[in-house]
N, C-alpha and C. Protein backbone atom coordinates (compact mmCIF):
# COMPACT_ATOMS: atom_id res chain seq x y z
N UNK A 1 115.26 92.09 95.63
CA UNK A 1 114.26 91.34 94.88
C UNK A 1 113.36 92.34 94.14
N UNK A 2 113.08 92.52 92.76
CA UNK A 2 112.64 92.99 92.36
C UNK A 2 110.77 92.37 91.81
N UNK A 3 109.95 93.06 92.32
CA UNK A 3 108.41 92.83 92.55
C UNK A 3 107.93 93.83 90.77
N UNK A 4 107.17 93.11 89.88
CA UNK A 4 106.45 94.16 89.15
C UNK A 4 104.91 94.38 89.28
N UNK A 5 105.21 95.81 89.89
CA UNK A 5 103.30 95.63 90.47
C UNK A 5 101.99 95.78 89.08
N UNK A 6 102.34 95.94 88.55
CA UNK A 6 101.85 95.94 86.68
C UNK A 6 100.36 95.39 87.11
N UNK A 7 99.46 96.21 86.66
CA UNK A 7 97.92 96.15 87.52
C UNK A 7 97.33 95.16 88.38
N UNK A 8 98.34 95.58 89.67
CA UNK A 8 97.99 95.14 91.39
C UNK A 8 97.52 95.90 91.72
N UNK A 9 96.21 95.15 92.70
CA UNK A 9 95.48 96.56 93.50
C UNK A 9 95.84 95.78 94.87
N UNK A 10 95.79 97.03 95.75
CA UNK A 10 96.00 96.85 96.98
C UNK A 10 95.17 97.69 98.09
N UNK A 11 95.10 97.66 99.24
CA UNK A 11 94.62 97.99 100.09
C UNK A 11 95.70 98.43 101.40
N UNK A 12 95.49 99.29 102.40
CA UNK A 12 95.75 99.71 103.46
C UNK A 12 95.66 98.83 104.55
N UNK A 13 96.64 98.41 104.99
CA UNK A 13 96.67 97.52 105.94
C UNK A 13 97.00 98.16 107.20
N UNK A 14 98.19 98.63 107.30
CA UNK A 14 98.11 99.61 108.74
C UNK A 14 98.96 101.03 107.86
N UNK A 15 99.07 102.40 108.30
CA UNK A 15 99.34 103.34 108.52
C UNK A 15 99.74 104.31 110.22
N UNK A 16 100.54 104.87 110.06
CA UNK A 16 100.72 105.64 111.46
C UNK A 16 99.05 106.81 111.57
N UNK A 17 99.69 107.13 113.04
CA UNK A 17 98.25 108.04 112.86
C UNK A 17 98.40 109.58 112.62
N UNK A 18 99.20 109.68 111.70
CA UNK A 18 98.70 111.02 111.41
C UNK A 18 98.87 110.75 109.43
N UNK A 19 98.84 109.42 109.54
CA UNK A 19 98.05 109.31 107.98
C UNK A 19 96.89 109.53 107.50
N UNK A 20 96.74 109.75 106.16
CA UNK A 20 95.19 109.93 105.81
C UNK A 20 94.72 108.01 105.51
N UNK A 21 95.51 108.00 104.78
CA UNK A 21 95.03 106.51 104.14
C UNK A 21 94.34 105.70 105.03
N UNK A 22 92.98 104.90 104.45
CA UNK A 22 93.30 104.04 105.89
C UNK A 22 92.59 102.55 105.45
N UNK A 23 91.82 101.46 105.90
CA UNK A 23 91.59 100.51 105.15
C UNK A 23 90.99 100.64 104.34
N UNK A 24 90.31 101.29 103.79
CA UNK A 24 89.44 101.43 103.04
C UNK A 24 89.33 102.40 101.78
N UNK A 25 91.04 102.68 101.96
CA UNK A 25 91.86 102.97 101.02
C UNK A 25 92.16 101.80 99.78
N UNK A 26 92.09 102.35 98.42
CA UNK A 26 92.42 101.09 97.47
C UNK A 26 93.40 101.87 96.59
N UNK A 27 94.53 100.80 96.10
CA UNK A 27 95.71 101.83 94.97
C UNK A 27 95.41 100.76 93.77
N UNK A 28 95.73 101.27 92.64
CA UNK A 28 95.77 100.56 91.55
C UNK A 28 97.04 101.00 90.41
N UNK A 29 97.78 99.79 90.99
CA UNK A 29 99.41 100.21 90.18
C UNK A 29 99.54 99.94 88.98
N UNK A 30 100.45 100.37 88.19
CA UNK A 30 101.00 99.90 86.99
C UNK A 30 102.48 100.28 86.85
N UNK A 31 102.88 99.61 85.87
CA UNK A 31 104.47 99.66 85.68
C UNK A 31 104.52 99.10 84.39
N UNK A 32 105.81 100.00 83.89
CA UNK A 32 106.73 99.85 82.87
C UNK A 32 108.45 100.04 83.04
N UNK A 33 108.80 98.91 82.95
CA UNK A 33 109.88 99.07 83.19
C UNK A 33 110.42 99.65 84.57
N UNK A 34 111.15 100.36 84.83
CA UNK A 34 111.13 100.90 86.40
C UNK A 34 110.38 102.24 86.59
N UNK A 35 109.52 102.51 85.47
CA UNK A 35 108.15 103.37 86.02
C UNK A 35 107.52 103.01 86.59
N UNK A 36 106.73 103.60 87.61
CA UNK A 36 105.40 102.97 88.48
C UNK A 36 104.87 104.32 88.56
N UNK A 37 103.76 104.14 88.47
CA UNK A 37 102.42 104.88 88.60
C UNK A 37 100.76 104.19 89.04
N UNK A 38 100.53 104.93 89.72
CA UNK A 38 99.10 104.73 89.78
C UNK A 38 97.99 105.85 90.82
N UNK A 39 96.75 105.17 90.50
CA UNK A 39 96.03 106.19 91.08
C UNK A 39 95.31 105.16 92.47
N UNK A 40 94.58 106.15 93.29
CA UNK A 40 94.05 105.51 94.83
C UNK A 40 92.85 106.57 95.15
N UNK A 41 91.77 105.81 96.26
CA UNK A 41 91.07 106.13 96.51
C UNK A 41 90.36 105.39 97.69
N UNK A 42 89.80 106.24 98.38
CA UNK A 42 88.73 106.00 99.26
C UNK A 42 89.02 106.01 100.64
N UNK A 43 87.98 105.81 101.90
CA UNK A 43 88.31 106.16 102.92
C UNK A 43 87.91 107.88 103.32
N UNK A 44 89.63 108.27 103.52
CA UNK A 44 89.59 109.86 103.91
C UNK A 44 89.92 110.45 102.51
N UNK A 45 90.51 109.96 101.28
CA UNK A 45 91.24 110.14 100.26
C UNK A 45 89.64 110.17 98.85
N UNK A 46 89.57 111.37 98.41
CA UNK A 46 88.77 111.61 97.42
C UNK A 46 89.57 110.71 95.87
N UNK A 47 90.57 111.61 96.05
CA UNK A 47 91.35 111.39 94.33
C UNK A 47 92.75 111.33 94.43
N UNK A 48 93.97 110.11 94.27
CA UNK A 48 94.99 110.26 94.79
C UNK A 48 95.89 109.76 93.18
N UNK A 49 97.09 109.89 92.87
CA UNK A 49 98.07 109.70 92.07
C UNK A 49 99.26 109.69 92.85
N UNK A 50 100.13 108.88 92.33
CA UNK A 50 101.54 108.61 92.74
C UNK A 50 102.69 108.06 91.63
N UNK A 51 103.67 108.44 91.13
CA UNK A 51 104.65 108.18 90.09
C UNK A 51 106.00 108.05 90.67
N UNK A 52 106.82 107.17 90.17
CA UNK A 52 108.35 106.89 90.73
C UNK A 52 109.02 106.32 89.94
N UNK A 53 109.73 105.70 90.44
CA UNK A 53 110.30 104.61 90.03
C UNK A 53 110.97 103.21 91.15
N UNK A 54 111.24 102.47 89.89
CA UNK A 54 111.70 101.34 90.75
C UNK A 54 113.46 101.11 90.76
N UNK A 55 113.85 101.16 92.26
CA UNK A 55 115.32 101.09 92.23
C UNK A 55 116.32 99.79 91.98
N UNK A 56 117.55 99.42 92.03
CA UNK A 56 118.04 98.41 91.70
C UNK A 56 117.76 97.23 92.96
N UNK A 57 117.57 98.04 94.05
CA UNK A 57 117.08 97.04 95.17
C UNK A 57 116.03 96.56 95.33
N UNK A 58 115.14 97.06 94.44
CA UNK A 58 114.07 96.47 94.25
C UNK A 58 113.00 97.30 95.07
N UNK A 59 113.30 98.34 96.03
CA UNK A 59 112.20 99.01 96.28
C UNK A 59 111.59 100.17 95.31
N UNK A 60 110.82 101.02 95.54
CA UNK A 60 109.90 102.14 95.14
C UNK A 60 109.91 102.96 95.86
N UNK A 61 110.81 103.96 94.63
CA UNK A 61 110.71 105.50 95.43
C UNK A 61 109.84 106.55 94.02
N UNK A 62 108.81 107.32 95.06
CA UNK A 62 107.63 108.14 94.06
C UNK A 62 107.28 109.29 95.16
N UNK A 63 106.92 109.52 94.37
CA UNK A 63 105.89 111.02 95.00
C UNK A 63 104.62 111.22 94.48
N UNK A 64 103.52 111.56 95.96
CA UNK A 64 102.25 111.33 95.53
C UNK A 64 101.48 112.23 96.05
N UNK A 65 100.03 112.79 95.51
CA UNK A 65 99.33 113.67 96.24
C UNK A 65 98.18 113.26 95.85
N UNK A 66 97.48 113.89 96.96
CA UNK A 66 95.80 113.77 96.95
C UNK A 66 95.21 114.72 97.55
N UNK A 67 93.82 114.34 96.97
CA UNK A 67 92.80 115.58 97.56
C UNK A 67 91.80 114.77 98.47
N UNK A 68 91.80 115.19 99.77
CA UNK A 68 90.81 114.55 101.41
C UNK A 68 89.96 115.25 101.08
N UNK A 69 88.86 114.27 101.97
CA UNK A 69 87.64 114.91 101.78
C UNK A 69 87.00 115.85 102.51
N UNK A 70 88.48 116.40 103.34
CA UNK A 70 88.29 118.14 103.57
C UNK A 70 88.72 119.23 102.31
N UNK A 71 89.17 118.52 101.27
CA UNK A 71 89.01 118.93 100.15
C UNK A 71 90.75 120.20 100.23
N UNK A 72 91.68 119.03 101.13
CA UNK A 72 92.80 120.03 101.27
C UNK A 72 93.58 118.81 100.18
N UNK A 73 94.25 119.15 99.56
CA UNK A 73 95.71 118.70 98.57
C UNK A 73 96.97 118.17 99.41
N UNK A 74 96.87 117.03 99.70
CA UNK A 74 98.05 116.64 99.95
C UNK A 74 99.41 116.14 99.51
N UNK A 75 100.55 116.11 99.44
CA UNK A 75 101.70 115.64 99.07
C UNK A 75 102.95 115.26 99.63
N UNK A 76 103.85 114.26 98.82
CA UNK A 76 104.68 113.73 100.39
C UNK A 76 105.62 113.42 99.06
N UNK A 77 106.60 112.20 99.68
CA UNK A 77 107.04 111.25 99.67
C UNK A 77 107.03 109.97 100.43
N UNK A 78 107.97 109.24 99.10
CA UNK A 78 107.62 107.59 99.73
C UNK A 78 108.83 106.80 99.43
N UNK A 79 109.04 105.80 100.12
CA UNK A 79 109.77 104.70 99.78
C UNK A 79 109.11 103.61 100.62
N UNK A 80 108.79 102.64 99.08
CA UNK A 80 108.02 101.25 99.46
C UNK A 80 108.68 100.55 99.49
N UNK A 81 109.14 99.47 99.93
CA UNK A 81 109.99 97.82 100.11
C UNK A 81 109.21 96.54 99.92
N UNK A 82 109.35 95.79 98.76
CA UNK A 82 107.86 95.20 98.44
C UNK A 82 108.83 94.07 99.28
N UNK A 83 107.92 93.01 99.89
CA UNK A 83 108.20 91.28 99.83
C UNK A 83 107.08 90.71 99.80
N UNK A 84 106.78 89.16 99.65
CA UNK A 84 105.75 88.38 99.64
C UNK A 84 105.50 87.55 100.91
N UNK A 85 104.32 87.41 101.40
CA UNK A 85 104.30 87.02 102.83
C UNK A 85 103.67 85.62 102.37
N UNK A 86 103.60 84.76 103.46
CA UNK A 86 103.07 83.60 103.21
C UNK A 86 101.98 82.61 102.81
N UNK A 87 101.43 84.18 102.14
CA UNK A 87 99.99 83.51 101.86
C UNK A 87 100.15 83.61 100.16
N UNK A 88 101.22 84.50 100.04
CA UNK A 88 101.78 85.09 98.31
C UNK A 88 101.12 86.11 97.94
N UNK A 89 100.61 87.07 98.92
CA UNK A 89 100.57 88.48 99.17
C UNK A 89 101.41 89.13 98.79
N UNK A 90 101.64 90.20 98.27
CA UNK A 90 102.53 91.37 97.34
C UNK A 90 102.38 92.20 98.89
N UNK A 91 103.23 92.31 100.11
CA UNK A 91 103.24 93.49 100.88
C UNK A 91 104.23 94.44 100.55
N UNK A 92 103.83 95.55 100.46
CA UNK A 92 104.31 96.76 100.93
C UNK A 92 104.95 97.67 102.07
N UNK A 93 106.00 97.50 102.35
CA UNK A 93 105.80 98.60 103.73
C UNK A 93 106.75 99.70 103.18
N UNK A 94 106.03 100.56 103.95
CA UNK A 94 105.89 102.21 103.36
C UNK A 94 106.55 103.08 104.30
N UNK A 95 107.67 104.08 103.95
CA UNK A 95 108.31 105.23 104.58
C UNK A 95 107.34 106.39 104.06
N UNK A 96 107.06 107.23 104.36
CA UNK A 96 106.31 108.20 104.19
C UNK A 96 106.93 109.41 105.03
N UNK A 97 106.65 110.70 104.03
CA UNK A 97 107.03 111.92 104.42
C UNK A 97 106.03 113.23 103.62
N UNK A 98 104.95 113.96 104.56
CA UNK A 98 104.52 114.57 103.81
C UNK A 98 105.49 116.16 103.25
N UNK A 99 105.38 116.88 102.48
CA UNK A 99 106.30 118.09 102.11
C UNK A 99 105.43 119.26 102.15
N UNK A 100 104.29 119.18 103.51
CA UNK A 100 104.02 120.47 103.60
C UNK A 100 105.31 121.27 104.94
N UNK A 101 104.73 122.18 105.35
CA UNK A 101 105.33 122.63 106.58
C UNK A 101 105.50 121.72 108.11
N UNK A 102 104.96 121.21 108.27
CA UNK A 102 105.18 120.04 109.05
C UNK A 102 105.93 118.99 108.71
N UNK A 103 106.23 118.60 107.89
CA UNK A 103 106.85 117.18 107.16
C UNK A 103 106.96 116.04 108.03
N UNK A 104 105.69 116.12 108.07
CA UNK A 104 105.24 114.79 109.09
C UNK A 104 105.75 113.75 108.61
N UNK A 105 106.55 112.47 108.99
CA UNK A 105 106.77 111.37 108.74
C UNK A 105 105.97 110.63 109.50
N UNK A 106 105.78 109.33 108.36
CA UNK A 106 105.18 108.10 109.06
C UNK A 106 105.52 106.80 108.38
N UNK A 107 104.85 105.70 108.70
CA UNK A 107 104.94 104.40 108.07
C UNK A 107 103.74 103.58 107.52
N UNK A 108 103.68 103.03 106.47
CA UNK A 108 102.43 102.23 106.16
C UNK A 108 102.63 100.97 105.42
N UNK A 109 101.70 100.13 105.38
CA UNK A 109 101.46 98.95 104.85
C UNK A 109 100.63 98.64 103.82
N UNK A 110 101.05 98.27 102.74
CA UNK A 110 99.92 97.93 102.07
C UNK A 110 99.87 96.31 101.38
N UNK A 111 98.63 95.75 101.28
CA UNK A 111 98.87 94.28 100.96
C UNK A 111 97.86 93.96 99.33
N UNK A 112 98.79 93.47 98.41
CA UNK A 112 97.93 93.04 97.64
C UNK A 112 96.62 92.56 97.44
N UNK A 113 95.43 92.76 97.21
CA UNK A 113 94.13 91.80 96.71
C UNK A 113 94.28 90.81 95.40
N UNK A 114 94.75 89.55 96.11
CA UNK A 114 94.46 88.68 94.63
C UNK A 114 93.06 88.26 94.33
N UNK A 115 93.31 88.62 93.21
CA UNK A 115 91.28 88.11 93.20
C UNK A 115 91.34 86.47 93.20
N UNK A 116 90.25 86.14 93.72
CA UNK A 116 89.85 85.02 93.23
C UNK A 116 89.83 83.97 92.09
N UNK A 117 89.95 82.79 92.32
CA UNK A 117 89.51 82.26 91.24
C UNK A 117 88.42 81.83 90.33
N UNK A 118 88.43 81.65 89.09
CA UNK A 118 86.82 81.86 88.60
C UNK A 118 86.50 80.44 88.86
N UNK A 119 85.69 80.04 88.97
CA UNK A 119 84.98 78.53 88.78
C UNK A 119 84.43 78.58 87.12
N UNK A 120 84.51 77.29 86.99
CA UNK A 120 84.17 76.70 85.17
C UNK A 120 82.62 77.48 85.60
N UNK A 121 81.50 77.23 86.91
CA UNK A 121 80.39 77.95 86.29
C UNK A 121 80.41 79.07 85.98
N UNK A 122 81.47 80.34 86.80
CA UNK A 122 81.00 81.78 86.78
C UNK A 122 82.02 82.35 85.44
N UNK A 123 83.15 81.98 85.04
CA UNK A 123 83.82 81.44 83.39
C UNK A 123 82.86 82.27 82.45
């Protein structure tokens, strides 16, 4: 199933623990075609970017780095698997691998924010 995240923001829902991300983490995607890119922030994460693409199965494979606010540079890989849960949430779940000397693997979640709807007063 192919998902286009074309400016979805999302949030951190769970992560393993030797992730940085954490709820209070926010990404803001875009896409063209089977490009995806976007940037993230907050939490433990100062300034983050991530670029890929999208495969015929419909997941997301990218590579992403950031700078913590120990002010160290991080970088990994990823493969996301989007589906929609029952509320019509855009979830994410996330393979993760960082590419320093450790190449820590882990797993994460991330779930769409649909905004709200406007009311005719706030319009």
């Amino acid at each position: 199933m192919k998902i286009n995240l074309h400016k979805k923001k999302f949030r951190s829902r769970t992560n393993s623990s030797k992730g940085e991300v954490t709820a209070d983490t926010y990404f803001y995607y875009f896409q063209e075609d089977d490009m995806i890119w976007a940037h993230y922030n907050g939490g433990n994460i100062l300034k983050g970017f991530l670029i890929g693409t999208q495969k015929q199965d419909g997941s997301f494979h990218f590579s992403y780095q950031h700078l913590n606010r120990k002010k160290k540079v991080i970088s990994g890989t990823c493969i996301s698997t989007p589906r929609i849960n029952p509320q019509g949430n855009i979830i994410l779940d996330e393979a993760w691998q960082w590419s320093d000397g450790s190449q820590t693997k882990g797993t994460s979640s991330l779930v769409e924010i649909i905004p709200e709807p406007q009311s005719e007063e706030t319009k």
